[in-house]
Protein backbone atom coordinates (compact mmCIF):
# COMPACT_ATOMS: atom_id res chain seq x y z
CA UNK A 1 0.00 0.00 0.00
CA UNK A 2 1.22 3.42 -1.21
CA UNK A 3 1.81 5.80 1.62
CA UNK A 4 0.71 9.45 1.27
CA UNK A 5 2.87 12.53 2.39
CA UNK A 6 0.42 15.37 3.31
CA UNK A 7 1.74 19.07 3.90
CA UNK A 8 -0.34 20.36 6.41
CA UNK A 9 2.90 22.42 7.58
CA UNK A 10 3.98 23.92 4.16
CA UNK A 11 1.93 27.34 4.98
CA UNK A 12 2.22 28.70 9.07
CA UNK A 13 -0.46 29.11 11.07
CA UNK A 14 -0.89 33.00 11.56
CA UNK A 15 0.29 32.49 15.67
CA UNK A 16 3.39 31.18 14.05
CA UNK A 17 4.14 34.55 12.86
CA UNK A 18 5.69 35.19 16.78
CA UNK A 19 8.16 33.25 14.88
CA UNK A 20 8.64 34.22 11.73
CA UNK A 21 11.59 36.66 11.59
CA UNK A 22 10.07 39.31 8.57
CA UNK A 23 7.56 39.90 10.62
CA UNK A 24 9.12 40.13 14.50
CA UNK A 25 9.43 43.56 14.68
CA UNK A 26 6.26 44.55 13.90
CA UNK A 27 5.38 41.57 16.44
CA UNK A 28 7.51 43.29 19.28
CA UNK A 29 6.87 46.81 18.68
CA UNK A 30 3.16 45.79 18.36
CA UNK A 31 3.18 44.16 21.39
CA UNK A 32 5.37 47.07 22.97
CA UNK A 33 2.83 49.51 22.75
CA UNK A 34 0.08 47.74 23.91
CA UNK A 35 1.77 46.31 27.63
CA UNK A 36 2.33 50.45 27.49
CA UNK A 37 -1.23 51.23 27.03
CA UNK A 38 -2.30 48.42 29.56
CA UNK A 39 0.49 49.77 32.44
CA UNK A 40 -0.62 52.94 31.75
CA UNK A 41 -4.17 52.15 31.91
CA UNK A 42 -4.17 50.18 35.06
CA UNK A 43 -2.49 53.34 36.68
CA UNK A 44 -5.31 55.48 35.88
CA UNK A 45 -8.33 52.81 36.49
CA UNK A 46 -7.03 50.95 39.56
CA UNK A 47 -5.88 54.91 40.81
CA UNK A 48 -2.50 53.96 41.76
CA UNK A 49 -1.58 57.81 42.11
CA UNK A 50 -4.17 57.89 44.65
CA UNK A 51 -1.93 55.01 46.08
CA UNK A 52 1.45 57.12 46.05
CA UNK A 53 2.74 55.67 42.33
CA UNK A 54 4.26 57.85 39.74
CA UNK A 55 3.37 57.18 36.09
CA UNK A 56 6.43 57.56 34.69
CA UNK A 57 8.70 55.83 37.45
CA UNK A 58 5.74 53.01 38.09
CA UNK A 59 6.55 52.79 33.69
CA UNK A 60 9.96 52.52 33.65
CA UNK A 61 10.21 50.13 36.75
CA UNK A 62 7.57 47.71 34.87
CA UNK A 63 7.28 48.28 31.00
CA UNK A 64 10.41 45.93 29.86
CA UNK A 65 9.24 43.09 32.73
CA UNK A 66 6.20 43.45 31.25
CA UNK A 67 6.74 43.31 27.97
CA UNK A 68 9.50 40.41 27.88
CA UNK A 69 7.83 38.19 30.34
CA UNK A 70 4.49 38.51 28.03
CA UNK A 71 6.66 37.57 24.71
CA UNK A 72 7.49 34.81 26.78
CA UNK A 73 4.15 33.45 27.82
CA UNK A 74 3.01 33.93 24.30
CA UNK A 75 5.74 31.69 23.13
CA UNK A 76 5.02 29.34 25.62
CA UNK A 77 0.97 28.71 24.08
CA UNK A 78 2.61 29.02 20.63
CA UNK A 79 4.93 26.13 21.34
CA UNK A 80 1.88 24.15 22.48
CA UNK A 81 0.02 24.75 19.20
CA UNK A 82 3.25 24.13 17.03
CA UNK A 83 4.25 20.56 18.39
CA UNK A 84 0.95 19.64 18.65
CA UNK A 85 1.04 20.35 14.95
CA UNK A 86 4.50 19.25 14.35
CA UNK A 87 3.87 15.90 16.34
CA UNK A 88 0.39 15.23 14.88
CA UNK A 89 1.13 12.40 13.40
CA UNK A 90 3.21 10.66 15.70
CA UNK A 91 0.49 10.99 18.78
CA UNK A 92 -2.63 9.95 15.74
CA UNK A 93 -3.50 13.77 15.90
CA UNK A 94 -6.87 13.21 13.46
CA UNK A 95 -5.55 15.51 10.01
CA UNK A 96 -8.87 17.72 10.20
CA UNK A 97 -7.79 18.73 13.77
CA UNK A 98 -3.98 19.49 12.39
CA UNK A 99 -5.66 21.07 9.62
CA UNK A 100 -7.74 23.33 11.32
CA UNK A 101 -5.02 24.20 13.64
CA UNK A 102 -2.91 25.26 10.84
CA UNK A 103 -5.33 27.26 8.69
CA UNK A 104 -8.92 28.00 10.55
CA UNK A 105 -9.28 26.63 14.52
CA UNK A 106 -12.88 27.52 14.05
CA UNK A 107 -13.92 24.39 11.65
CA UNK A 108 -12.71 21.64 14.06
CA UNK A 109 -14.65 21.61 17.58
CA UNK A 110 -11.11 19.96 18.56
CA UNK A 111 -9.05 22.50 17.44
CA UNK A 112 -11.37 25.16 18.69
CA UNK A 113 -10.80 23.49 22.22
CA UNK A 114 -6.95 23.38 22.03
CA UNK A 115 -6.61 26.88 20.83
CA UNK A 116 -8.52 28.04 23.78
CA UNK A 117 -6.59 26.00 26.13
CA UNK A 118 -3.45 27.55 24.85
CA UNK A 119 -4.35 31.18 24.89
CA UNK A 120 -5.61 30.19 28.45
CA UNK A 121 -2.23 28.72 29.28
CA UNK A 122 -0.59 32.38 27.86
CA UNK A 123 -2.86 34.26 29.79
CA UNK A 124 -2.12 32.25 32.67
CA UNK A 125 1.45 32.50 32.49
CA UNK A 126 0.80 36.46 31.89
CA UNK A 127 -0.58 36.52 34.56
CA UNK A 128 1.78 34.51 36.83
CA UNK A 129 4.36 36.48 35.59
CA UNK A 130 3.10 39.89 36.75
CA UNK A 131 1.89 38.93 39.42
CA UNK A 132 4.77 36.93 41.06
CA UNK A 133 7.54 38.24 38.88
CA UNK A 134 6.88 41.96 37.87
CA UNK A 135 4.61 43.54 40.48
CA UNK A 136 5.75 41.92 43.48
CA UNK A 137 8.07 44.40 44.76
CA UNK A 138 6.29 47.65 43.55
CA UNK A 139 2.98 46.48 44.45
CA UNK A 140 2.50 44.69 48.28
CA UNK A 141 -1.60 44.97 48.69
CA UNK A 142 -2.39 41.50 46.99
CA UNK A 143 -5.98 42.26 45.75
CA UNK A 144 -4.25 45.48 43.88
CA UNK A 145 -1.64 43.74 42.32
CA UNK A 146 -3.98 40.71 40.95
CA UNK A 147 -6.33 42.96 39.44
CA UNK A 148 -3.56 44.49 37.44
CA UNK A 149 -2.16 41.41 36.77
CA UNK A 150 -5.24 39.92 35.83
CA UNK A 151 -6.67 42.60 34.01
CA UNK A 152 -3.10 42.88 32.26
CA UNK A 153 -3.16 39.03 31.22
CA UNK A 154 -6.78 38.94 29.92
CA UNK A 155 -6.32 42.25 27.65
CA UNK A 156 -2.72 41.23 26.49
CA UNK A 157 -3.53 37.30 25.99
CA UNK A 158 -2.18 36.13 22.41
CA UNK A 159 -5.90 36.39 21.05
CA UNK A 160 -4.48 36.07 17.41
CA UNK A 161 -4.10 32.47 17.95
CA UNK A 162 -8.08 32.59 16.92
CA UNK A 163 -7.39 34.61 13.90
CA UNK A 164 -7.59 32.00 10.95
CA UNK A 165 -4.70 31.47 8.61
CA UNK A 166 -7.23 31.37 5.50
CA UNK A 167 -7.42 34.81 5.76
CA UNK A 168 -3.90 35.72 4.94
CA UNK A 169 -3.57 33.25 2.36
């Protein structure tokens, strides 16, 4: 019996594009700008001035944490996605579900469920991050610092893992 070699890889995934060098800098500077808007947000909503914070020092002490540990936690859902992908077929990963993962999450109830599960593992690692990692120091009333935390990892979560590849191609 003739084996068959599909290419379900050949084309990346739109998350992939963390990866994909022509496109990183838009990725960082992207992603820059909005941990800005979100540290800067959280100062006004959650009235940290009112608390004794300084914009602009409460900025500089957090915006590269911020920022790096949040690349990192998207990586960390986009590695789940891409060896689920890459090891499909050695763990009998059905090809509609590696399929849909690769090009449109939305027409596989399977691959629906594992893209969720890995922007909730990115959020959750956002999350973990700031709140253990970034705000520790700065911020010591624990119901403060997880609704910045929280609020940071929900609004910054890699939601373009939903986008579907179709659309670019």
């Amino acid at each position: 019996m003739k084996k068959t070699t599909k290419l379900y890889n050949l084309i990346f995934p739109i998350w992939f594009l963390l990866f994909f060098p022509p496109v990183i800098f838009i990725t960082i500077l992207g992603n820059y700008v909005i941990d800005s808007l979100m540290i800067m947000i959280c100062f006004y909503v959650y009235k940290l001035k009112d608390k004794g914070f300084n914009l602009k020092i409460f900025y500089k002490k957090n915006i590269l944490k911020v920022w790096l540990y949040g690349f990192l936690a998207d990586f960390i859902g986009a590695g789940i996605l891409f060896l689920i992908i890459l090891l499909g077929d050695k763990f009998k990963v059905l090809n509609q579900v590696v399929g849909a993962l690769s090009y449109h999450p939305f027409t596989n109830p399977i691959a629906s469920i594992i893209i969720i599960s890995a922007v909730f593992v990115s959020a959750g690692f956002i999350f973990l991050f700031n709140y253990k990692l970034v705000f520790e120091k700065h911020i010591k009333e624990k119901a403060l610092r997880f609704k910045i935390a929280m609020t940071i990892a929900i609004i910054t979560a890699p939601w373009t893992f939903f986008l579907p590849a179709d659309w670019i191609y």
